[in-house]
Structures are given as structure tokens and as C-alpha cells.
N, C-alpha and C. Protein backbone atom coordinates (compact mmCIF):
# COMPACT_ATOMS: atom_id res chain seq x y z
N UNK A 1 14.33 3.79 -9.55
CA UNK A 1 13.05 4.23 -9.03
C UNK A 1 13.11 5.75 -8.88
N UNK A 2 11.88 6.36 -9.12
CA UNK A 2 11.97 7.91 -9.43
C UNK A 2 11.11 8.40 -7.52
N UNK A 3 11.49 7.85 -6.68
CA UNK A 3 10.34 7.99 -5.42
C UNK A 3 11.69 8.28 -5.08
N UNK A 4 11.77 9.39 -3.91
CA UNK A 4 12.70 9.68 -2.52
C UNK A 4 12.39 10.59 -1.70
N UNK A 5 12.37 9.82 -0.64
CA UNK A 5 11.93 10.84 0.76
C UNK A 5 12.98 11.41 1.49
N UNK A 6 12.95 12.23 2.35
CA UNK A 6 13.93 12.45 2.93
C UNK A 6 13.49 12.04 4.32
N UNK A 7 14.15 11.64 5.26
CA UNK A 7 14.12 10.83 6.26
C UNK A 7 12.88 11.87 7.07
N UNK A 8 13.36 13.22 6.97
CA UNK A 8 12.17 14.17 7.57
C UNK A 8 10.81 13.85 7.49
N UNK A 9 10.63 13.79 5.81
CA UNK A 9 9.45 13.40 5.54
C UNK A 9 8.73 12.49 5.99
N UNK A 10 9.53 11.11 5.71
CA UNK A 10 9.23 9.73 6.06
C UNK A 10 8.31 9.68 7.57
N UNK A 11 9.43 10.53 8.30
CA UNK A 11 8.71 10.80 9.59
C UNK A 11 7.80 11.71 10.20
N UNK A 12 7.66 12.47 9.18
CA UNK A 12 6.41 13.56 9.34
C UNK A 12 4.99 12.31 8.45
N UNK A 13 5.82 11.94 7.62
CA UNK A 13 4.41 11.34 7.02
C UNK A 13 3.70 10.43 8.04
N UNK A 14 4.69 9.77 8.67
CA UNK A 14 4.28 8.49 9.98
C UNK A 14 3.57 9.25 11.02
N UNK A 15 3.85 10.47 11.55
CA UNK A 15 3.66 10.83 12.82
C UNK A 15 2.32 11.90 12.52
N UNK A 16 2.05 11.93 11.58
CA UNK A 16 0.45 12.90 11.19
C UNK A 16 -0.34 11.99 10.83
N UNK A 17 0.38 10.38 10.27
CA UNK A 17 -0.67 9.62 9.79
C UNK A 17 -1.62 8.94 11.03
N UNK A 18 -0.67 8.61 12.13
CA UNK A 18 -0.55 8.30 13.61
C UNK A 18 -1.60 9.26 14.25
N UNK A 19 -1.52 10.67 14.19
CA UNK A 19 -2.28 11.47 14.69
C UNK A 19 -3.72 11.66 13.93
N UNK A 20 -3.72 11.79 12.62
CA UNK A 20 -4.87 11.66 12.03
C UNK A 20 -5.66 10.48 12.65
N UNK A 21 -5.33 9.14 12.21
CA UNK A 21 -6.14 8.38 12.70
C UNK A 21 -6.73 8.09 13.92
N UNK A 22 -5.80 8.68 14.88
CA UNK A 22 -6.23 9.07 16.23
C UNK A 22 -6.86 10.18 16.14
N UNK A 23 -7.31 10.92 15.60
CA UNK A 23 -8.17 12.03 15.71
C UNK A 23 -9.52 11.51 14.89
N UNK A 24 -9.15 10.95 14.46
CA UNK A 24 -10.21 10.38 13.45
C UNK A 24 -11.22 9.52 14.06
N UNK A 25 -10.62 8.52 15.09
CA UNK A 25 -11.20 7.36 15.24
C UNK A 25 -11.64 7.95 17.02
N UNK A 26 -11.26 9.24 17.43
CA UNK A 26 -12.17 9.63 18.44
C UNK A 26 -12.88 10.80 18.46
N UNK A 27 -12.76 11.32 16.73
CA UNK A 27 -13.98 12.11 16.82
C UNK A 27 -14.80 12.38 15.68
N UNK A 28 -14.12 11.13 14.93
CA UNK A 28 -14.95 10.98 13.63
C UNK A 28 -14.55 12.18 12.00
N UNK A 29 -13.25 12.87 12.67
CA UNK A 29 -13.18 13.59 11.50
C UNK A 29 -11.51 13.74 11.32
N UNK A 30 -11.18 14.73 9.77
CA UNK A 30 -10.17 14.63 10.06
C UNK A 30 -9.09 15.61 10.42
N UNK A 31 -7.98 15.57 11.27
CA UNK A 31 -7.72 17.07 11.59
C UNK A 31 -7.21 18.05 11.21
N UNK A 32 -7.06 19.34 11.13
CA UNK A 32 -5.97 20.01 10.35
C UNK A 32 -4.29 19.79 10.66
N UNK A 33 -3.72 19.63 9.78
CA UNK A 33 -2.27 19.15 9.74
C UNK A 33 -1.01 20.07 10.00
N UNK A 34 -0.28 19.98 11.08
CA UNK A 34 0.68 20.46 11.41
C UNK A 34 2.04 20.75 10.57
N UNK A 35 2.89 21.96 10.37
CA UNK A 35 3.81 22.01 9.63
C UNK A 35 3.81 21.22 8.06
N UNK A 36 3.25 20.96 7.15
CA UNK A 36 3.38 20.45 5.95
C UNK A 36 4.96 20.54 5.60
N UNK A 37 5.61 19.86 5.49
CA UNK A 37 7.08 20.45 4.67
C UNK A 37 6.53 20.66 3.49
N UNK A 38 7.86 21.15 2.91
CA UNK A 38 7.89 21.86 1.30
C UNK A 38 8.44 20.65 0.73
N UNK A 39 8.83 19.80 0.56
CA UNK A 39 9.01 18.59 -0.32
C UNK A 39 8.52 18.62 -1.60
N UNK A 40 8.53 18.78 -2.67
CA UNK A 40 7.55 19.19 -3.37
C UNK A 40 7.34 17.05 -3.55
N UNK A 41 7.90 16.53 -3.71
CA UNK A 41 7.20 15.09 -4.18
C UNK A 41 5.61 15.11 -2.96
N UNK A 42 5.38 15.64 -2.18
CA UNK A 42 4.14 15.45 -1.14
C UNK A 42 3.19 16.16 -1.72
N UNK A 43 3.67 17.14 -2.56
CA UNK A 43 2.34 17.50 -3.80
C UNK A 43 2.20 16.81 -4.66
N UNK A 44 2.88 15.67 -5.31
CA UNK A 44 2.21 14.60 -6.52
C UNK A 44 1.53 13.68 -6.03
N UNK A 45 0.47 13.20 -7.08
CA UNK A 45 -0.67 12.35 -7.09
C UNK A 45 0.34 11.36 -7.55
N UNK A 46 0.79 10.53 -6.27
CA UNK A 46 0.85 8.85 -6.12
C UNK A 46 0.66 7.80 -5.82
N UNK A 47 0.18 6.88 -6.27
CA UNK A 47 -0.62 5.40 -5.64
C UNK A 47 0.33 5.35 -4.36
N UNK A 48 -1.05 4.82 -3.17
CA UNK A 48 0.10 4.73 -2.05
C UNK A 48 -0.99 3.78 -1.22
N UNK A 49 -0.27 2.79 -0.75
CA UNK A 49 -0.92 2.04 0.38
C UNK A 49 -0.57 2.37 1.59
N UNK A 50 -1.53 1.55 2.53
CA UNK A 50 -1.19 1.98 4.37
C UNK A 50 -1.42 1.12 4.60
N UNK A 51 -0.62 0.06 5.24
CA UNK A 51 -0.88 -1.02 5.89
C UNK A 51 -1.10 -0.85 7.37
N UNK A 52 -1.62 -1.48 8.20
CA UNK A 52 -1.21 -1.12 10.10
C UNK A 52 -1.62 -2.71 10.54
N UNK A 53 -0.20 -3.08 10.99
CA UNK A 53 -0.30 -4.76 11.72
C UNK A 53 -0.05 -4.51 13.02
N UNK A 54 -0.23 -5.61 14.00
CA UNK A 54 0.00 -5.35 15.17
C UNK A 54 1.15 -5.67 15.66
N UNK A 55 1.67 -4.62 16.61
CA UNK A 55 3.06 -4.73 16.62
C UNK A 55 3.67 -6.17 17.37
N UNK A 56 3.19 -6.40 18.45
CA UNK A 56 4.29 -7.97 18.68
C UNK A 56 3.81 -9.03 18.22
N UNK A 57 2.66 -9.25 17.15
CA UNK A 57 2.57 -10.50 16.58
C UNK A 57 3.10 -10.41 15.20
N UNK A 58 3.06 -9.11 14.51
CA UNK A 58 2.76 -8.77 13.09
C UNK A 58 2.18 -9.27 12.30
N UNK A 59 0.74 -9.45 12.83
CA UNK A 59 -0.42 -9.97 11.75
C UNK A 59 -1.36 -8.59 11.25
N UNK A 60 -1.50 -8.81 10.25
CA UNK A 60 -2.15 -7.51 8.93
C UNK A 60 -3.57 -7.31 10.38
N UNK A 61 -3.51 -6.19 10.05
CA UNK A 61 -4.59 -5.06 10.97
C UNK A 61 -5.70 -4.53 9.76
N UNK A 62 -5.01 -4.29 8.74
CA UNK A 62 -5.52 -3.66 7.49
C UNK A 62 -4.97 -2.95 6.48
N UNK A 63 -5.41 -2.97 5.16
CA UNK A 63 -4.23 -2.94 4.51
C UNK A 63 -5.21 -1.97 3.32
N UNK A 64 -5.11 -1.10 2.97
CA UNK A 64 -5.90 0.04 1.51
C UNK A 64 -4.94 0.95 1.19
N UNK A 65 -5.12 0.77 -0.47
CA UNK A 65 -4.67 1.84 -0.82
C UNK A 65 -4.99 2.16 -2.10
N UNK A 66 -4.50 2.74 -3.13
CA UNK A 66 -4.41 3.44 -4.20
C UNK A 66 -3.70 3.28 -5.59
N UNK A 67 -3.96 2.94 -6.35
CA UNK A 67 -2.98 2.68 -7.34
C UNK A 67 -3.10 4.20 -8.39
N UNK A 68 -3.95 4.68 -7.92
CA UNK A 68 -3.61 6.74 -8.93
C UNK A 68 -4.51 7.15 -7.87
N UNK A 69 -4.43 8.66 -7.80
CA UNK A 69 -5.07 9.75 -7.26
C UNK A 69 -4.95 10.59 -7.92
N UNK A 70 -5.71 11.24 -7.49
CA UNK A 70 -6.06 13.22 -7.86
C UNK A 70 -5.42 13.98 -6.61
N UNK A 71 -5.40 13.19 -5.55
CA UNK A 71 -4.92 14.39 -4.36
C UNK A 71 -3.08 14.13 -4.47
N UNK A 72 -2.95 15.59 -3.50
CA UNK A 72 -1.36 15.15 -2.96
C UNK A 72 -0.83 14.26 -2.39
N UNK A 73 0.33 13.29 -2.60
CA UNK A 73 0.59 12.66 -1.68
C UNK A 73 0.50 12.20 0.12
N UNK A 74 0.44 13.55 0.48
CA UNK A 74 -0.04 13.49 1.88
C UNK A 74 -1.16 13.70 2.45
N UNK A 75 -2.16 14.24 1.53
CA UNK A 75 -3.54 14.12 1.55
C UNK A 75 -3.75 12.12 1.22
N UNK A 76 -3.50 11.40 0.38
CA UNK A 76 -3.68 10.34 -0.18
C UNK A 76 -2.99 9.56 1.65
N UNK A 77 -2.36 9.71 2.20
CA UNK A 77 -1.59 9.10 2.75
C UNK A 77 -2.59 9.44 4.60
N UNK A 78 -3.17 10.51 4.63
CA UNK A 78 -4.30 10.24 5.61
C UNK A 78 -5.37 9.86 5.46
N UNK A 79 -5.84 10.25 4.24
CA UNK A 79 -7.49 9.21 3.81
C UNK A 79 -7.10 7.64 4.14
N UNK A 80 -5.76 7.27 3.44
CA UNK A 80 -5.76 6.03 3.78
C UNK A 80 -5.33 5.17 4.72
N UNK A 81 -4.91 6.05 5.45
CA UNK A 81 -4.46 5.06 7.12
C UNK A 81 -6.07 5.18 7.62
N UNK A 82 -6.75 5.88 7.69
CA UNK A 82 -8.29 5.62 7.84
C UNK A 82 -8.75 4.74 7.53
N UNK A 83 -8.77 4.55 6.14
CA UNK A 83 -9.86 3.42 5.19
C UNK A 83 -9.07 2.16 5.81
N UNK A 84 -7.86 2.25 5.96
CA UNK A 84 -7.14 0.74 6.19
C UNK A 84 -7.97 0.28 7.64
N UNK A 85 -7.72 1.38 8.55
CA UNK A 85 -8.61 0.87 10.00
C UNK A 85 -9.10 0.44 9.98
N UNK A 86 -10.72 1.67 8.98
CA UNK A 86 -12.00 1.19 8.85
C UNK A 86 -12.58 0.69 7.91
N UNK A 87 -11.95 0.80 6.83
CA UNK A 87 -12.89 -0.08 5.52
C UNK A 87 -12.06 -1.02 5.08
N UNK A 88 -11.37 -1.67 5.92
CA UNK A 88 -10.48 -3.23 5.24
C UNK A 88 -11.69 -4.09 5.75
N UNK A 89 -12.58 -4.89 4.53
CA UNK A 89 -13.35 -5.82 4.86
C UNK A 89 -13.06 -6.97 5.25
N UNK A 90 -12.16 -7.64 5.30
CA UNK A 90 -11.05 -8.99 6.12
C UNK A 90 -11.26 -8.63 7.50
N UNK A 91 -11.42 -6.97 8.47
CA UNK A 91 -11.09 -7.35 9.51
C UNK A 91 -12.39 -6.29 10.08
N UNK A 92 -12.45 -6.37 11.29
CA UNK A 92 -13.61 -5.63 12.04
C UNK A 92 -12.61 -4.01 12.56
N UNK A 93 -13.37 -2.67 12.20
CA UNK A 93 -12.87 -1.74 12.33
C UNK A 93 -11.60 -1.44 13.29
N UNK A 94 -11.01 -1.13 13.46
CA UNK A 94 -10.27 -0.37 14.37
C UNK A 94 -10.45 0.40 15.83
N UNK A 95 -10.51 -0.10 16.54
CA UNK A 95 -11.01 0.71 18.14
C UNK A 95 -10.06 1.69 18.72
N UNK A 96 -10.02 2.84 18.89
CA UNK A 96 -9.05 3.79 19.69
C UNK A 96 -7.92 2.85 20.90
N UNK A 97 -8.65 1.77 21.61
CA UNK A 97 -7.69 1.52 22.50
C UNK A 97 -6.94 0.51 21.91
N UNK A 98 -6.99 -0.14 20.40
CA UNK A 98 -5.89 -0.80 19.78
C UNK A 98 -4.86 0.10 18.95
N UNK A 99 -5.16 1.44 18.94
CA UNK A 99 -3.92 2.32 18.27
C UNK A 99 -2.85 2.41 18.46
N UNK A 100 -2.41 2.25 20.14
CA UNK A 100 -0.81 2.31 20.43
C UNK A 100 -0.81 0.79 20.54
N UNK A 101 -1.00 0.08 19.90
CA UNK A 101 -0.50 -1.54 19.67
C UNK A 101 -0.08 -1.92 18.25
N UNK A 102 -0.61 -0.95 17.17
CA UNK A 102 -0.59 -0.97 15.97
C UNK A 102 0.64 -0.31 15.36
N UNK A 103 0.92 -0.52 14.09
CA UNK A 103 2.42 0.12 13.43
C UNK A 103 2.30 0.11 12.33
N UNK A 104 2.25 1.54 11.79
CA UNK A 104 2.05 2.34 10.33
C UNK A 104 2.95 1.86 9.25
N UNK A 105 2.36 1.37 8.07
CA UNK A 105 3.82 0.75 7.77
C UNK A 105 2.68 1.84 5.87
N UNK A 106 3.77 2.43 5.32
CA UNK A 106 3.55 3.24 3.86
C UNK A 106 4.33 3.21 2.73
N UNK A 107 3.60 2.78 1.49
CA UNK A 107 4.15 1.94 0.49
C UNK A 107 3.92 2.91 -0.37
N UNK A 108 4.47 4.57 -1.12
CA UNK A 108 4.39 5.21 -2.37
C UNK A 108 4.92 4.46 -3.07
N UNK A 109 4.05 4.25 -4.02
CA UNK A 109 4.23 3.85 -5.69
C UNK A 109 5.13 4.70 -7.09
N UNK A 110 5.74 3.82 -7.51
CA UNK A 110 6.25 4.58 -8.60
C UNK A 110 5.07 4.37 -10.15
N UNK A 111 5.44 5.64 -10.80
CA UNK A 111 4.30 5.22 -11.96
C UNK A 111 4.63 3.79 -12.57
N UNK A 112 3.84 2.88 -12.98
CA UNK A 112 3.23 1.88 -14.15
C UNK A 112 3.93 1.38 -14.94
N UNK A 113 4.43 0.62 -15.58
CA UNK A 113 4.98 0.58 -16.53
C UNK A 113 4.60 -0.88 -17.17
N UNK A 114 4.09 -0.85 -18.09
CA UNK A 114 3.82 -2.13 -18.96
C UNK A 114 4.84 -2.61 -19.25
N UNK A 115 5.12 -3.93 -19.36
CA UNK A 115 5.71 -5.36 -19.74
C UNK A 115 5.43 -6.19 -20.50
N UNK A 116 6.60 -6.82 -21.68
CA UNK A 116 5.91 -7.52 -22.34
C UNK A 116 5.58 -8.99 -21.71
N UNK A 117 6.35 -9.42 -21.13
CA UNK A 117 6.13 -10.60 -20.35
C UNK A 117 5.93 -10.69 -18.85
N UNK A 118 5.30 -11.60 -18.40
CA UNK A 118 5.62 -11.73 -16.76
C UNK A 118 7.24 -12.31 -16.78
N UNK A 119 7.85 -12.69 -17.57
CA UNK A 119 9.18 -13.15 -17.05
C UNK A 119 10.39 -11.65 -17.08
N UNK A 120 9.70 -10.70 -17.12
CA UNK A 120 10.28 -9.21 -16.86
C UNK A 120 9.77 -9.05 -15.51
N UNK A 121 9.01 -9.43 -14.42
CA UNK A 121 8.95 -9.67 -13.44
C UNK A 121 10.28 -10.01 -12.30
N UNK A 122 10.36 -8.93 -11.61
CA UNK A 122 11.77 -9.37 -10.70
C UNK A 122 11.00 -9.33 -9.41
N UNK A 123 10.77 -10.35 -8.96
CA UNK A 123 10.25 -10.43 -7.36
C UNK A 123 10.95 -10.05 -6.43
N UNK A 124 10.49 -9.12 -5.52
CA UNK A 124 11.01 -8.35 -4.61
C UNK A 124 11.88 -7.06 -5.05
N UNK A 125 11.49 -6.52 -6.20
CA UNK A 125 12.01 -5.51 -7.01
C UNK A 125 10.58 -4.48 -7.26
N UNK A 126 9.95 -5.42 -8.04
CA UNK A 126 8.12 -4.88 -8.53
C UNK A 126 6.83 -5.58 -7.97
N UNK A 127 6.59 -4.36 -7.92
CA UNK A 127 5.36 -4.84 -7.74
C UNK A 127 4.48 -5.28 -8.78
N UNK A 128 3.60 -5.84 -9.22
CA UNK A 128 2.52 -6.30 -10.00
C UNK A 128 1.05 -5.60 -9.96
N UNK A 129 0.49 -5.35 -11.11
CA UNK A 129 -0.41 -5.44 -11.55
C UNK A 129 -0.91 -6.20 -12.38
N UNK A 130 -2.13 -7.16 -12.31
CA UNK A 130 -2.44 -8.16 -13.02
C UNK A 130 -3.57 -7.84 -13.76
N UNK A 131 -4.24 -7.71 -14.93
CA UNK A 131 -5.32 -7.93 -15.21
C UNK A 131 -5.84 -8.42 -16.19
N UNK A 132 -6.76 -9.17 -16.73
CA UNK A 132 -7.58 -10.02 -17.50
C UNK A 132 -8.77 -10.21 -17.29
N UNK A 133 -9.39 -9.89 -18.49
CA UNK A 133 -11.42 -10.10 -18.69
C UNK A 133 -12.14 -9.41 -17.52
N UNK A 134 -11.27 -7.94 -17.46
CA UNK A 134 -11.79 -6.89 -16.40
C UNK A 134 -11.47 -6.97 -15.02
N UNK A 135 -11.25 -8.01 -14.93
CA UNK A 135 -10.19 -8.30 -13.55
C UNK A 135 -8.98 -7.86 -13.14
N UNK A 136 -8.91 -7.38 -11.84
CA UNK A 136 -6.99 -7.10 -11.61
C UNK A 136 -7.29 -7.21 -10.37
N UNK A 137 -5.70 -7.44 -10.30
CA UNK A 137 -4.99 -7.96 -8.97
C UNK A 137 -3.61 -7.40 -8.77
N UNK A 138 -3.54 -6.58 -7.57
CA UNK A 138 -1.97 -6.09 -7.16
C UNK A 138 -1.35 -6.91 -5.83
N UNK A 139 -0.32 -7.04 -6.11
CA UNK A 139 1.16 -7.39 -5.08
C UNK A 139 1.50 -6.13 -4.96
N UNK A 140 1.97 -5.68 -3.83
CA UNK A 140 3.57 -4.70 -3.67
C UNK A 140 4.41 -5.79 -3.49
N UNK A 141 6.01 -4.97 -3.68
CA UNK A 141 6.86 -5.69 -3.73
C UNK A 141 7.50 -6.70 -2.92
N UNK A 142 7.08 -6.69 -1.69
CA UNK A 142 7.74 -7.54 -0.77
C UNK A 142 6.67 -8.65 -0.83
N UNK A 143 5.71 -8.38 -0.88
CA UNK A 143 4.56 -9.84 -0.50
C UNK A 143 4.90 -11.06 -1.03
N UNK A 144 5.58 -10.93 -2.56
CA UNK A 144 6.32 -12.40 -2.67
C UNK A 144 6.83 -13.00 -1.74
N UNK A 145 8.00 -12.20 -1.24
CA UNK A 145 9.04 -12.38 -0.60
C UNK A 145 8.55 -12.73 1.17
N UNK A 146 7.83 -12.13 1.45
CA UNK A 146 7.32 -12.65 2.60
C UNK A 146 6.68 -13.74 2.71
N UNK A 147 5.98 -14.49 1.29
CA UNK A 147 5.34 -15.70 1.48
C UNK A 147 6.31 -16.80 1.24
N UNK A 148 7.57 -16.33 0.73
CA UNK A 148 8.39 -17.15 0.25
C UNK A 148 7.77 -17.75 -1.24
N UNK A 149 7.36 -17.22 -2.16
CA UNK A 149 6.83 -17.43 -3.42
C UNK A 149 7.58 -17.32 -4.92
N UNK A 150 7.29 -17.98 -5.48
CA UNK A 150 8.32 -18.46 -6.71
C UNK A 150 7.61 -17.43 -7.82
N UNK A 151 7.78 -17.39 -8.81
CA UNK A 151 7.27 -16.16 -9.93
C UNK A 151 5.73 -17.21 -10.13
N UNK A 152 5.93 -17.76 -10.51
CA UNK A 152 4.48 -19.03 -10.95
C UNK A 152 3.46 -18.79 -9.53
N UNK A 153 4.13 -19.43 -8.39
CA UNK A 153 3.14 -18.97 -7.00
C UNK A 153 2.45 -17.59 -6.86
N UNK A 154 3.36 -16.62 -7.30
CA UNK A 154 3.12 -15.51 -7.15
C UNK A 154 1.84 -15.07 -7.80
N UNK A 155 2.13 -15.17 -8.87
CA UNK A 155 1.11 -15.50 -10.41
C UNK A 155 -0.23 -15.63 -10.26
N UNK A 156 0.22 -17.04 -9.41
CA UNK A 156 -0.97 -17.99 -9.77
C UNK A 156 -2.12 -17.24 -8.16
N UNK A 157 -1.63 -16.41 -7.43
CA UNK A 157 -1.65 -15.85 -5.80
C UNK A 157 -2.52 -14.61 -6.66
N UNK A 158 -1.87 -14.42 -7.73
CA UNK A 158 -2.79 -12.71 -8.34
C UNK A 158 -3.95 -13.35 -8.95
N UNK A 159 -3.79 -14.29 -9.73
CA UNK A 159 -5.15 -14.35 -10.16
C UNK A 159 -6.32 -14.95 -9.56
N UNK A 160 -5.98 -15.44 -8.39
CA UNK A 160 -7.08 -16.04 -7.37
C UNK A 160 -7.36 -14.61 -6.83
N UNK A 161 -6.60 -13.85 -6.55
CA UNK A 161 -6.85 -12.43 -6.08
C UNK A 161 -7.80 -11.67 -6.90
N UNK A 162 -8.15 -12.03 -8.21
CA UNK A 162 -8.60 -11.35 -8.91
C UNK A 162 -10.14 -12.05 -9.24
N UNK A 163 -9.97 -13.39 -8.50
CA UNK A 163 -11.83 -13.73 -8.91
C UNK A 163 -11.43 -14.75 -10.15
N UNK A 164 -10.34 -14.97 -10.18
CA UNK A 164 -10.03 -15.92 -11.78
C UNK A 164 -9.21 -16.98 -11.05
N UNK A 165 -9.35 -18.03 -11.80
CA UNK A 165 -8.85 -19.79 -11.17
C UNK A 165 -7.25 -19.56 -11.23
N UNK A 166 -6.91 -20.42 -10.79
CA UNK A 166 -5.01 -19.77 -10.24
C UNK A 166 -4.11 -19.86 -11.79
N UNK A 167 -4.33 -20.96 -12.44
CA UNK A 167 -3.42 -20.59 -14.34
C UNK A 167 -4.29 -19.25 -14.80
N UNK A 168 -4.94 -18.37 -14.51
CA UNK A 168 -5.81 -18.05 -15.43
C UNK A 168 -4.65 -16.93 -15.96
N UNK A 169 -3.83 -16.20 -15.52
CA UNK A 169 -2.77 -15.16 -15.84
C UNK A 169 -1.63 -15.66 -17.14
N UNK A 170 -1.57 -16.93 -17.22
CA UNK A 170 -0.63 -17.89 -18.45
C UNK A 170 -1.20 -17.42 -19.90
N UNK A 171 -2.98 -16.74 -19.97
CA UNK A 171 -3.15 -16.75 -21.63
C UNK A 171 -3.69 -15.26 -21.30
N UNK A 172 -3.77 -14.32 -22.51
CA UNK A 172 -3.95 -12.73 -22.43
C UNK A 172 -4.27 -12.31 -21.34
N UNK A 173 -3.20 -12.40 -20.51
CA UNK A 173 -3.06 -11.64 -19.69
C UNK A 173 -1.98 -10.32 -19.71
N UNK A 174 -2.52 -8.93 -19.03
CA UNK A 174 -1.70 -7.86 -19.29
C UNK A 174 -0.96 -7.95 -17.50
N UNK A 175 0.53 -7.00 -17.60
CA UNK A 175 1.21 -7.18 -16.63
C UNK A 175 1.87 -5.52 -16.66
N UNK A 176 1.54 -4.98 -15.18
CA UNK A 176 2.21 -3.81 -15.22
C UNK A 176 3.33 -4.23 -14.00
N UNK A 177 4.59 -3.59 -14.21
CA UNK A 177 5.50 -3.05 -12.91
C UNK A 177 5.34 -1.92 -12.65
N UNK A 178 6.17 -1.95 -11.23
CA UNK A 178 5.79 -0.44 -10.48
C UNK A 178 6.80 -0.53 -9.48
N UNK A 179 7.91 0.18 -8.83
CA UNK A 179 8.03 -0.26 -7.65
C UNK A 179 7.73 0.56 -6.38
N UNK A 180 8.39 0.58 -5.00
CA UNK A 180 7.59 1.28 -4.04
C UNK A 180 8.71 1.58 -3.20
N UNK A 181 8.19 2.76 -2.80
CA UNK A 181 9.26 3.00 -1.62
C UNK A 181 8.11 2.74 0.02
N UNK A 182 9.34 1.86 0.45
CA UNK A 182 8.17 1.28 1.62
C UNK A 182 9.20 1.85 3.06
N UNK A 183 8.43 2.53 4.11
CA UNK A 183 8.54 2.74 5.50
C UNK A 183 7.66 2.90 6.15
N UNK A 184 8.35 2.38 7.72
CA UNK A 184 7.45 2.23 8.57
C UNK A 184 7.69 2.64 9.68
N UNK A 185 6.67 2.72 10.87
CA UNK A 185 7.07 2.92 12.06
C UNK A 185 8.36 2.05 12.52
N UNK A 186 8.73 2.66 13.58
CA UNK A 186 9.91 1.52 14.27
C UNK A 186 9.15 0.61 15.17
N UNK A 187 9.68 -0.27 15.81
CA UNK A 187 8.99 -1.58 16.74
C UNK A 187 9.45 -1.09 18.20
């Protein structure tokens, strides 16, 4: 995998994403950002999700992200702890007094890579991209693994994701890998 943070980062990225959304969600905008490191990977345009679950149950809070951008990584990485709050349609927005209950969890993407088969698929290695007859559907890499899911389950989990009946991924279907570097707040 071509992704590495340095532990600095990891934690500058958590603790502005933390503050953004708290600035965000009590005054509606977003704020100017403290110390940027020089990292240069925080200037590339990389797909990146933001998940935020709640911390002593760990059920999904909200979950958006990106599979390409135009912005920097750390620009991409406060738009979307936002959108996860407020525009995950599964759940009702985000309220200021559920923020210190919640836990930032950030998934950068590595670029794409086409496959000839899904059996080049290593679960809990790649992530997935699925798509067929204009449809797609993404996994990151752990979601197999957290459902406890077999390559076929998995599969058959993307293309219901995608608006298509659960075999529908078995005939021309295209398959990208990707993998992710995933951190999170601590508990």
C-alpha cells in the first residue's frame, strides 16, 4: 500500500476533524485550521471516508465519503466528518450535545486498481468496488470482516448495495481493489 501517516498526522487529522465539526455544528460554518503540517501526502487528492459511531455501543452514527477528489487530503477529510453527521440519510443529523459521545474513525484510500476476477479479492486486505449496468457499490476493507462474511456474502452484500438482486455481480460485472489506511479516535 502506497498510504502512510505519521502518527502526528493521524492525530492532527482526528483532532481538527473533532474541532471542525464542532465548529460546524454550532455555528454552521467551517473554521480556519490550526498548524497544517507539511506532510506533503495531506496535499494529495485521496478518496477518504469518515465514519463517527457511538462510543460505548459502537453502532454507525454515519458514515460518507469519497472515492476521488480535487481537494487536499485534509480539506477532503473536514468536508467529510460534516456530511457524515449531516448528510448520512440512514440517520437523523447530528446534535452538538451528541459530539463528545461520538468517535472519529478515517479510512484514506489507496488509488484503484482493476481486477480480472473477484477471486483476486482478499477480504480484509481490499476494499471493493463493484459495478454493473451503471450501478456501484463500495466495501472498505474491514466491513467483510466485521460481518463475518465469506467472498460470495460479501458479493452478493455489494450488489444489493447497488440496487441489483444479490447474484447480480456473477455475470459482467467490473471489480476494482483499493486498500485503506484506517484510524481512529481512541475509546
Amino acid at each position: 500500500m502506497d498510504i502512510e501517516l505519521s502518527s502526528e498526522v493521524k492525530t492532527w487529522l482526528l483532532t481538527q476533524a473533532r474541532s471542525c465539526l464542532g465548529h460546524y455544528l454550532s455555528f454552521g460554518k467551517i473554521p480556519s485550521l490550526d498548524g497544517l503540517p507539511t506532510d506533503p501526502v495531506l496535499q494529495e487528492n485521496r478518496g477518504v471516508f469518515v465514519t463517527l459511531t457511538q462510543r460505548k455501543t459502537h453502532q454507525l452514527r454515519g458514515c460518507i465519503g469519497t472515492l476521488q477528489t480535487q481537494d487536499p487530503l485534509w480539506k477532503s477529510v473536514m468536508l467529510y466528518v460534516i456530511y457524515a453527521a449531516l448528510n448520512d440519510t440512514r440517520f437523523v443529523p447530528v446534535t452538538p450535545p451528541e459530539l463528545p459521545h461520538l468517535r472519529i474513525e478515517i479510512s484514506v484510500l489507496s488509488p484503484f486498481l482493476p481486477i480480472s476476477s473477484y477471486t483476486d479479492i482478499v477480504l480484509g486486505k481490499h476494499g471493493i468496488l463493484f459495478e454493473k449496468s451503471g450501478k456501484r457499490a463500495v466495501f472498505l476493507p474491514h466491513v467483510p470482516l466485521e460481518h463475518g462474511w465469506t467472498l460470495t456474502e460479501t458479493l452478493d452484500q455489494l450488489a444489493l448495495k447497488a440496487g441489483l438482486h444479490k447474484e447480480a455481480w456473477k455475470d459482467h460485472s467490473q471489480f476494482k481493489v483499493f486498500e485503506s489506511l484506517y484510524f481512529s479516535e481512541t475509546l
